[in-house]
C-alpha atoms as a PDB file:
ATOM      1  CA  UNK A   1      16.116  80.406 135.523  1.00  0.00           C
ATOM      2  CA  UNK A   2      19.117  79.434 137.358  1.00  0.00           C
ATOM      3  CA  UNK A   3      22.735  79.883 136.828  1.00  0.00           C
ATOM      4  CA  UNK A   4      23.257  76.220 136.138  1.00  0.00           C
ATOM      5  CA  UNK A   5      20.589  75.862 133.759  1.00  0.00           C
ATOM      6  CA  UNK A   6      22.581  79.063 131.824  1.00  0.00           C
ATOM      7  CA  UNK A   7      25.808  77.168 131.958  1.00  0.00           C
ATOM      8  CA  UNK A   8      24.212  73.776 130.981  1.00  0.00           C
ATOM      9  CA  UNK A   9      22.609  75.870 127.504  1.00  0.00           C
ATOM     10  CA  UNK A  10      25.927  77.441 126.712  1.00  0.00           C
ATOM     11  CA  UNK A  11      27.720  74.298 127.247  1.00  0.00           C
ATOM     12  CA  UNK A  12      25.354  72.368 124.906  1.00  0.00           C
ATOM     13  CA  UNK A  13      25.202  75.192 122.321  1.00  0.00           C
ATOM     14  CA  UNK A  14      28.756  75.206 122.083  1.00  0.00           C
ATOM     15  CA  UNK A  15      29.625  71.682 122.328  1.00  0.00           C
ATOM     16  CA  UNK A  16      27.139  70.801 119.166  1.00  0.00           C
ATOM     17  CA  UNK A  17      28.558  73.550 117.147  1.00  0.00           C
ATOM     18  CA  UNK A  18      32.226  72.303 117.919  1.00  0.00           C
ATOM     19  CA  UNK A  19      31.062  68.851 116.780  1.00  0.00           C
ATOM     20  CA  UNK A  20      29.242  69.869 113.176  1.00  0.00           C
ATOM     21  CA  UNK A  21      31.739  69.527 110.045  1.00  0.00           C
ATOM     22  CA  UNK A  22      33.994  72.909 109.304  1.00  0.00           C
ATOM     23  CA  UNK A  23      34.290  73.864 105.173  1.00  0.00           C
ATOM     24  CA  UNK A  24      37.669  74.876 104.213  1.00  0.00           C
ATOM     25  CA  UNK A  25      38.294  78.711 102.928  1.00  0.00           C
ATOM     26  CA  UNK A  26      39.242  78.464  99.123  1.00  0.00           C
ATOM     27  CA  UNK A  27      42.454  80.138  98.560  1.00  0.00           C
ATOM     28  CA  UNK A  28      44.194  80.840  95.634  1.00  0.00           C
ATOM     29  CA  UNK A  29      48.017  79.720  94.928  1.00  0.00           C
ATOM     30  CA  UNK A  30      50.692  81.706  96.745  1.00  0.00           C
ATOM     31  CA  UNK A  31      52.661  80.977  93.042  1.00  0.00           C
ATOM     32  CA  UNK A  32      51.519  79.852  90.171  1.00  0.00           C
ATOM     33  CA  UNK A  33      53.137  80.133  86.790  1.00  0.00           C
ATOM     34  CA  UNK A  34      50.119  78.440  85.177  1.00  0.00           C
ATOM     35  CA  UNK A  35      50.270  75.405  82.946  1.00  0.00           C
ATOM     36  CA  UNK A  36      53.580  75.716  80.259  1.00  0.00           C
ATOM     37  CA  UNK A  37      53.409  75.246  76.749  1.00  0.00           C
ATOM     38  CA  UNK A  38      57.037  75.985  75.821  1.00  0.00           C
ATOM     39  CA  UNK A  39      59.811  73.396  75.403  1.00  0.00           C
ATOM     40  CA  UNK A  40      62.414  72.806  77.945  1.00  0.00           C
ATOM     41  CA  UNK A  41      65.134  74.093  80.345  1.00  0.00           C
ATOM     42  CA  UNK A  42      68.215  75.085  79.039  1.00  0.00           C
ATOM     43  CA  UNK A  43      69.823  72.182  81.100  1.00  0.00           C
ATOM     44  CA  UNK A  44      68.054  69.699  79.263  1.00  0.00           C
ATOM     45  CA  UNK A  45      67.389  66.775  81.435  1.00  0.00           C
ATOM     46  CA  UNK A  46      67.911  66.320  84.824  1.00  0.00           C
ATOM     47  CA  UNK A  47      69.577  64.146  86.197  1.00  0.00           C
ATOM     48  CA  UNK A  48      72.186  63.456  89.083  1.00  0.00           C
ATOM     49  CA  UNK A  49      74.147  66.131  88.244  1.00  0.00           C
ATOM     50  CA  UNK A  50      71.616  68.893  86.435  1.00  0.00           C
ATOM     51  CA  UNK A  51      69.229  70.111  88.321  1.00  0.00           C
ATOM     52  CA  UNK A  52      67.156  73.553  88.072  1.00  0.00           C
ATOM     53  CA  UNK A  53      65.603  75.938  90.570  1.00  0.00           C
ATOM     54  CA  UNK A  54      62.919  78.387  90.452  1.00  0.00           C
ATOM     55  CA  UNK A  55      62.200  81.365  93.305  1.00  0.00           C
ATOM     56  CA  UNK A  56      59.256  82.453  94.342  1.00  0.00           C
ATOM     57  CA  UNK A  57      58.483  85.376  97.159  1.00  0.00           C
ATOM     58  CA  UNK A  58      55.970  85.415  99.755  1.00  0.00           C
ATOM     59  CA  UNK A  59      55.156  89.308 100.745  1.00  0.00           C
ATOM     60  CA  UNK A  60      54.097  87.717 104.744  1.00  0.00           C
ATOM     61  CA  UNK A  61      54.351  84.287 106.501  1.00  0.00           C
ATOM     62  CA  UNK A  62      52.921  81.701 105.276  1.00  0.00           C
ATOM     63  CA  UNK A  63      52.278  77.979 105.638  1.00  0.00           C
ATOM     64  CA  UNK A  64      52.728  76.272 102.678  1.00  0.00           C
ATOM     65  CA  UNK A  65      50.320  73.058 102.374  1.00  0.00           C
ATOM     66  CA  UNK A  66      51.197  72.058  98.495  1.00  0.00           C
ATOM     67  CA  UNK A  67      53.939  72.193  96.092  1.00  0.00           C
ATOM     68  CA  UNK A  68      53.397  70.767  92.384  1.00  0.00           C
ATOM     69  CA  UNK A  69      56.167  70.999  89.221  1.00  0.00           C
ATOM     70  CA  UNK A  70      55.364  70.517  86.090  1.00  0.00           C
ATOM     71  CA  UNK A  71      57.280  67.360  85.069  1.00  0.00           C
ATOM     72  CA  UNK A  72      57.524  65.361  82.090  1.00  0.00           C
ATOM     73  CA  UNK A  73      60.464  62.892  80.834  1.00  0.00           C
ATOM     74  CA  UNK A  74      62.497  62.227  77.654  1.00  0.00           C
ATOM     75  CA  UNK A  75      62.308  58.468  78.417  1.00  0.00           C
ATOM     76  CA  UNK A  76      58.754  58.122  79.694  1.00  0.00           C
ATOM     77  CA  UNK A  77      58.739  54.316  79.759  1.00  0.00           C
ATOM     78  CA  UNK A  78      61.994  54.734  81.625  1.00  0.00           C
ATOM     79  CA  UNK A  79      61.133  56.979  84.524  1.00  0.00           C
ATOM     80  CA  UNK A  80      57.968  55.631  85.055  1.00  0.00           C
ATOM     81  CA  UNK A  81      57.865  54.907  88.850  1.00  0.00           C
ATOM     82  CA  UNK A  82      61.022  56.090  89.592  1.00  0.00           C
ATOM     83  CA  UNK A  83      61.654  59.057  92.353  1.00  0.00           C
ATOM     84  CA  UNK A  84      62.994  62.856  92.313  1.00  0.00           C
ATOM     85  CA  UNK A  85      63.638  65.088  94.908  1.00  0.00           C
ATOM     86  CA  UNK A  86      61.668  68.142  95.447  1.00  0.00           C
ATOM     87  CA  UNK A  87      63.916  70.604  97.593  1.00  0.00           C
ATOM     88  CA  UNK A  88      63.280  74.235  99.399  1.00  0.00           C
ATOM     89  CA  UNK A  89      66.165  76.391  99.990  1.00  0.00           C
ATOM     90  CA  UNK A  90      66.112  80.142 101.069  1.00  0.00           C
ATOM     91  CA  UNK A  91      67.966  82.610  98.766  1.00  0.00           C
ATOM     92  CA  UNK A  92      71.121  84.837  99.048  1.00  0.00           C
ATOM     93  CA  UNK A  93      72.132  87.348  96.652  1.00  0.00           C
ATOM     94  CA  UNK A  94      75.464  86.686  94.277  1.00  0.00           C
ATOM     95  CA  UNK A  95      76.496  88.803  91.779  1.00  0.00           C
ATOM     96  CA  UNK A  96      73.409  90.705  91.198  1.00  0.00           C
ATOM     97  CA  UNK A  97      71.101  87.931  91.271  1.00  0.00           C
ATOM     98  CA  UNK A  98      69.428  85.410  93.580  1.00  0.00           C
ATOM     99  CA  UNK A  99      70.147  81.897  94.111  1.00  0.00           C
ATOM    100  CA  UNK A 100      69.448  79.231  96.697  1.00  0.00           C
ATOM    101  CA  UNK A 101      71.438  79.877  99.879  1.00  0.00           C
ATOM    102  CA  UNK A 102      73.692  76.768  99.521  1.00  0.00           C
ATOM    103  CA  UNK A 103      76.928  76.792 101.733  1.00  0.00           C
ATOM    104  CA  UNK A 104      78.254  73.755  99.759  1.00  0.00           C
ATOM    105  CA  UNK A 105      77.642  71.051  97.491  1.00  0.00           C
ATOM    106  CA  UNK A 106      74.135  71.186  96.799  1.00  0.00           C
ATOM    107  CA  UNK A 107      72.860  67.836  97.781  1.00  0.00           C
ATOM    108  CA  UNK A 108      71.332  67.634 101.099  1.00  0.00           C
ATOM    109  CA  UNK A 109      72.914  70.942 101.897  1.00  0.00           C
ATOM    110  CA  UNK A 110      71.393  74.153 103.251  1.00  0.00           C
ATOM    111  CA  UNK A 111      67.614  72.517 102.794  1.00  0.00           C
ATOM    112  CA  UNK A 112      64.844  73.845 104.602  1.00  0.00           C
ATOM    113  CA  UNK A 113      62.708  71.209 103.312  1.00  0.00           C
ATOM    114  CA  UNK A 114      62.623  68.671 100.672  1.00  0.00           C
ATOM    115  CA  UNK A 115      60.269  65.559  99.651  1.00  0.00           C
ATOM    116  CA  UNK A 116      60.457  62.821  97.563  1.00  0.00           C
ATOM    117  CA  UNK A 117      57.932  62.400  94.341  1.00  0.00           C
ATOM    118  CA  UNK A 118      57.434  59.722  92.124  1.00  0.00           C
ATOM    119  CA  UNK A 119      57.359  60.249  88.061  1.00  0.00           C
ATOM    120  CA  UNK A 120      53.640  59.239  86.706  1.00  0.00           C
ATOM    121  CA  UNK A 121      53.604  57.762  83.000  1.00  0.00           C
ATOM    122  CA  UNK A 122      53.289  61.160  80.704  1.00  0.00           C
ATOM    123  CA  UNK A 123      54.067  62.983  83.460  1.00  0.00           C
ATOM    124  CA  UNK A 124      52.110  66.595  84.120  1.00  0.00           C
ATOM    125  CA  UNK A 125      51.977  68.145  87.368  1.00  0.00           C
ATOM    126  CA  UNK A 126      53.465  66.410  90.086  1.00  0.00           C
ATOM    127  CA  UNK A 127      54.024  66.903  94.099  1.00  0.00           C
ATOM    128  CA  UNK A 128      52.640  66.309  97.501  1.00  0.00           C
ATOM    129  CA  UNK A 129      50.140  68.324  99.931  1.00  0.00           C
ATOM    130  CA  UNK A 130      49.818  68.640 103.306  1.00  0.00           C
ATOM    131  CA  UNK A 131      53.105  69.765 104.059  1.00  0.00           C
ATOM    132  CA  UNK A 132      52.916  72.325 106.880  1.00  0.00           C
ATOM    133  CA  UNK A 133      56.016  73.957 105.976  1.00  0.00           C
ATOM    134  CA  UNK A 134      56.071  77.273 107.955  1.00  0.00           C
ATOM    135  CA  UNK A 135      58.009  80.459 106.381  1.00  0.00           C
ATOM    136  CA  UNK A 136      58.660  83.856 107.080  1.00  0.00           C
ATOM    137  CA  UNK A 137      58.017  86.638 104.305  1.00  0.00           C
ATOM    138  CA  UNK A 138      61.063  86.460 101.837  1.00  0.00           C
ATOM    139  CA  UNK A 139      61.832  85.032  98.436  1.00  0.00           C
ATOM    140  CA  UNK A 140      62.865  81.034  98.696  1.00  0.00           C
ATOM    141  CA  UNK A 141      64.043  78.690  95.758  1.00  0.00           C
ATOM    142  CA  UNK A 142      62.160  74.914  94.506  1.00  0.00           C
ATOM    143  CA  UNK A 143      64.417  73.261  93.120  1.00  0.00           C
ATOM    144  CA  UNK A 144      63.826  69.282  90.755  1.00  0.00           C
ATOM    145  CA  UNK A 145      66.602  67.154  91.820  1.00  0.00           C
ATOM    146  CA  UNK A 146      67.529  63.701  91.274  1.00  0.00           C
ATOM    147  CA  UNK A 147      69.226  62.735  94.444  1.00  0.00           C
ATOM    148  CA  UNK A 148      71.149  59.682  95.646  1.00  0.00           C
ATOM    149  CA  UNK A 149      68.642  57.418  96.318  1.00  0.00           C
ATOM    150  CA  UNK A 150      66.143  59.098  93.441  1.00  0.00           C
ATOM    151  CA  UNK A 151      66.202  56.770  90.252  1.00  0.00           C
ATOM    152  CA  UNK A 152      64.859  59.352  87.816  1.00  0.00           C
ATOM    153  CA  UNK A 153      67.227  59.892  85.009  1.00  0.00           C
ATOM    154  CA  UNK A 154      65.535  61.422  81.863  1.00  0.00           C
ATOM    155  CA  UNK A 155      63.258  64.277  83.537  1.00  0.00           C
ATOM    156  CA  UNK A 156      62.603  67.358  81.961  1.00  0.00           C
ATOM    157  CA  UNK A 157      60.607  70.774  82.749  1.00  0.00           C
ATOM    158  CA  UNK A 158      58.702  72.565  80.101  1.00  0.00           C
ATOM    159  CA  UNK A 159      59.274  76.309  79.763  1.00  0.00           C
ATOM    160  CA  UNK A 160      57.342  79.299  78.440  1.00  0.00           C
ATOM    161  CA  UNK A 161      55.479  80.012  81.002  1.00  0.00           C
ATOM    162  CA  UNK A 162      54.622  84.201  81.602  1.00  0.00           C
ATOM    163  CA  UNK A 163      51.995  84.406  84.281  1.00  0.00           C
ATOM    164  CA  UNK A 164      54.597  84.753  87.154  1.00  0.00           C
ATOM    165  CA  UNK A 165      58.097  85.285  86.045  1.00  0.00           C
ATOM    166  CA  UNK A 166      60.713  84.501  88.525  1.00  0.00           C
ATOM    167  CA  UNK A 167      64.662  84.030  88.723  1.00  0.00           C
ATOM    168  CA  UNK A 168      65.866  80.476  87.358  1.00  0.00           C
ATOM    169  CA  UNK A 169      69.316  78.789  88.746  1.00  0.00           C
ATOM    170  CA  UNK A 170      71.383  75.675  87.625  1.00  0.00           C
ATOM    171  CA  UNK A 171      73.044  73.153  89.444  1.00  0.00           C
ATOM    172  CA  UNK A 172      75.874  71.089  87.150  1.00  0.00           C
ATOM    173  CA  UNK A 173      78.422  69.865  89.584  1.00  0.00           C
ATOM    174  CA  UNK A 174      80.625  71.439  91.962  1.00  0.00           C
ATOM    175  CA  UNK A 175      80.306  73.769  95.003  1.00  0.00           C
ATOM    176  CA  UNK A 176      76.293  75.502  94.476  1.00  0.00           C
ATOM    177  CA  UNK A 177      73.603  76.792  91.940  1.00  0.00           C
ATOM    178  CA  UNK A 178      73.954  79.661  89.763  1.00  0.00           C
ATOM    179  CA  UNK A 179      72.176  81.811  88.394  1.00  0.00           C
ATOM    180  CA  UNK A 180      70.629  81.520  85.415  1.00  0.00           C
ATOM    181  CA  UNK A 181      71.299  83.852  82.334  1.00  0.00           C
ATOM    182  CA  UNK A 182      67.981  83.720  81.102  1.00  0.00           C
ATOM    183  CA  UNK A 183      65.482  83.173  83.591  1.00  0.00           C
ATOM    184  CA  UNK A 184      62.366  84.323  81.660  1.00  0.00           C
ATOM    185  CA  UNK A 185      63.230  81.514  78.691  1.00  0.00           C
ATOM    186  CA  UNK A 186      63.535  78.863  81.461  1.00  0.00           C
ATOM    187  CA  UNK A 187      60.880  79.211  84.283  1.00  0.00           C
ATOM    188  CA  UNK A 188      58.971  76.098  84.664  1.00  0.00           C
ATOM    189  CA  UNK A 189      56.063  75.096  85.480  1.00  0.00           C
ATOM    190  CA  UNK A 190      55.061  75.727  89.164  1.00  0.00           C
ATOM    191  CA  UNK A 191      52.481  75.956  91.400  1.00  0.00           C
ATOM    192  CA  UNK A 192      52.591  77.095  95.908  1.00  0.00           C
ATOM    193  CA  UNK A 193      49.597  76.790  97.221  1.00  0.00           C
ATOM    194  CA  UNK A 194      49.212  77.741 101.314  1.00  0.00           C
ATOM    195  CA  UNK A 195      47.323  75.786 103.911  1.00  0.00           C
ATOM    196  CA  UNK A 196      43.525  76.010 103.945  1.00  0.00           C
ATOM    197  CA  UNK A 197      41.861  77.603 106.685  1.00  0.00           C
ATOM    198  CA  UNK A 198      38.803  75.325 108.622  1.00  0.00           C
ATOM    199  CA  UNK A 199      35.753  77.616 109.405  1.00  0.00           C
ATOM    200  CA  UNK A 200      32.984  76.535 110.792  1.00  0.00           C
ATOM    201  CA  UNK A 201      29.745  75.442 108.737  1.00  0.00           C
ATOM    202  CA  UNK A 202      26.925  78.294 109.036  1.00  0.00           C
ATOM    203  CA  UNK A 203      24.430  75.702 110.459  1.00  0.00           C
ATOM    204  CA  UNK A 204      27.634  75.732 113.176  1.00  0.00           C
ATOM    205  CA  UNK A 205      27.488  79.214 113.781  1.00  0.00           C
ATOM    206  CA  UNK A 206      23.766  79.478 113.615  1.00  0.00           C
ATOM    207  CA  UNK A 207      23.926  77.640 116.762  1.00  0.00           C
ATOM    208  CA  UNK A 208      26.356  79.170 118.100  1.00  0.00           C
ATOM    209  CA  UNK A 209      24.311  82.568 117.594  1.00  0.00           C
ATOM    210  CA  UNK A 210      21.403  80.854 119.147  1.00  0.00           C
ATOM    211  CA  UNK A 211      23.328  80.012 122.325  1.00  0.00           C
ATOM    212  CA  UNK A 212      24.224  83.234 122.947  1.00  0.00           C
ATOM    213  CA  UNK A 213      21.010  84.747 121.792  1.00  0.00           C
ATOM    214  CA  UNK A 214      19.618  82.419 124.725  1.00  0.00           C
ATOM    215  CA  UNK A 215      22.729  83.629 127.447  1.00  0.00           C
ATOM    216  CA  UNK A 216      21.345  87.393 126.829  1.00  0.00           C
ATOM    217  CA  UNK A 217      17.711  86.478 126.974  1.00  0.00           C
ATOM    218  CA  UNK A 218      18.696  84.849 129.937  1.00  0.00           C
ATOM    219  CA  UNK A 219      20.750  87.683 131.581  1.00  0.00           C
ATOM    220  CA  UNK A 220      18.411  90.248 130.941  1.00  0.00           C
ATOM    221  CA  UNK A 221      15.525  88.155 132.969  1.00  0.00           C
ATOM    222  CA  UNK A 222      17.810  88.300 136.068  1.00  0.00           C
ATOM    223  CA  UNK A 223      18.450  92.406 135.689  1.00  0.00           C
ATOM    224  CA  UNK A 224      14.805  92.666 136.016  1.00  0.00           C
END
């Protein structure tokens, strides 16, 4: 057997496996507080000027694919349709305890990402995927805003969640968040989930085996 007719088999045996479907790697959340059962915030609603922010900490880099909050609304019929903001900030400490690292007032300031979401009737958990947002290890802030062009008005986050405590901060005007007194009465619900891995289906690898089952079945016929 020549060398061509070695290169052609690899070729092939590669080139199928390449073109069979992948199945993604299930991977649990990064963060998840689990669903919340308590009442709300200690802000109340949020609205253009109350806002709340939760941390989370990721122990190596990671690409975060999904965020989801927890969301309902004291006027349902109200905020039905309308738009929030959900915003990613980094974190700095201040006086003992971590908040987002804003350098001044909070709105569109010191973001490393943010997306807009849209308020469902009866609300529940609410966000967007496929975001690609790369970090570094480190402990980072969501926050639910209502934003300029957001016409939420009446949205509020349900507390008493204890599966993954974390540090809570306020926004209520003026230069940045702070901290929150009682972080363990206000977390919210939340949920990080990274981005899913492609691996190949095993009928993909299989092949894959095959071809290079055939490329040493091959070789060792020219040693001899």
């Amino acid at each position: 057997m020549n060398r061509t007719l070695l290169q052609a088999g690899l070729a092939a045996a590669f080139m199928t496996a390449a073109a069979l479907p992948a199945h993604a790697v299930v991977v649990g959340p990064i963060f998840s507080t689990g669903t919340p059962s308590g009442g709300v915030v200690q802000s109340d609603a949020i609205d253009a000027s109350d806002w709340v922010a939760e941390s989370f900490t990721l122990q190596s880099a990671a690409t975060i694919n999904s965020i989801q909050a927890y969301v309902l609304s004291a006027a349902d019929s109200l905020d039905a349709g309308q738009t929030f903001t959900v915003a990613l900030y980094g974190s700095k400490p201040a006086g003992g305890a971590l908040v987002p690292n804003l350098n001044w007032n909070a709105n569109n300031q010191g973001q490393l990402g943010q997306f807009t979401a849209t308020y469902t009737s009866n609300g529940g958990w609410i966000g967007q995927s496929n975001l690609g947002w790369s970090l570094a290890a480190g402990t980072y802030f969501v926050a639910i805003e209502i934003g300029s062009a957001d016409g939420a008005s009446n949205l509020v986050l349900p507390t008493g969640v204890t599966n993954a405590p974390a540090n809570v901060a306020f926004y209520t005007g003026g230069q940045a968040y702070t901290a929150d007194s009682t972080p363990a009465a206000d977390a919210f619900g939340l949920t990080i989930t990274p981005l899913v891995s492609a691996v190949p289906e095993p009928s993909a690898a299989a092949l894959l085996l095959a071809g290079l089952a055939f490329a040493g079945a091959v070789a060792r016929r020219r040693v001899r």
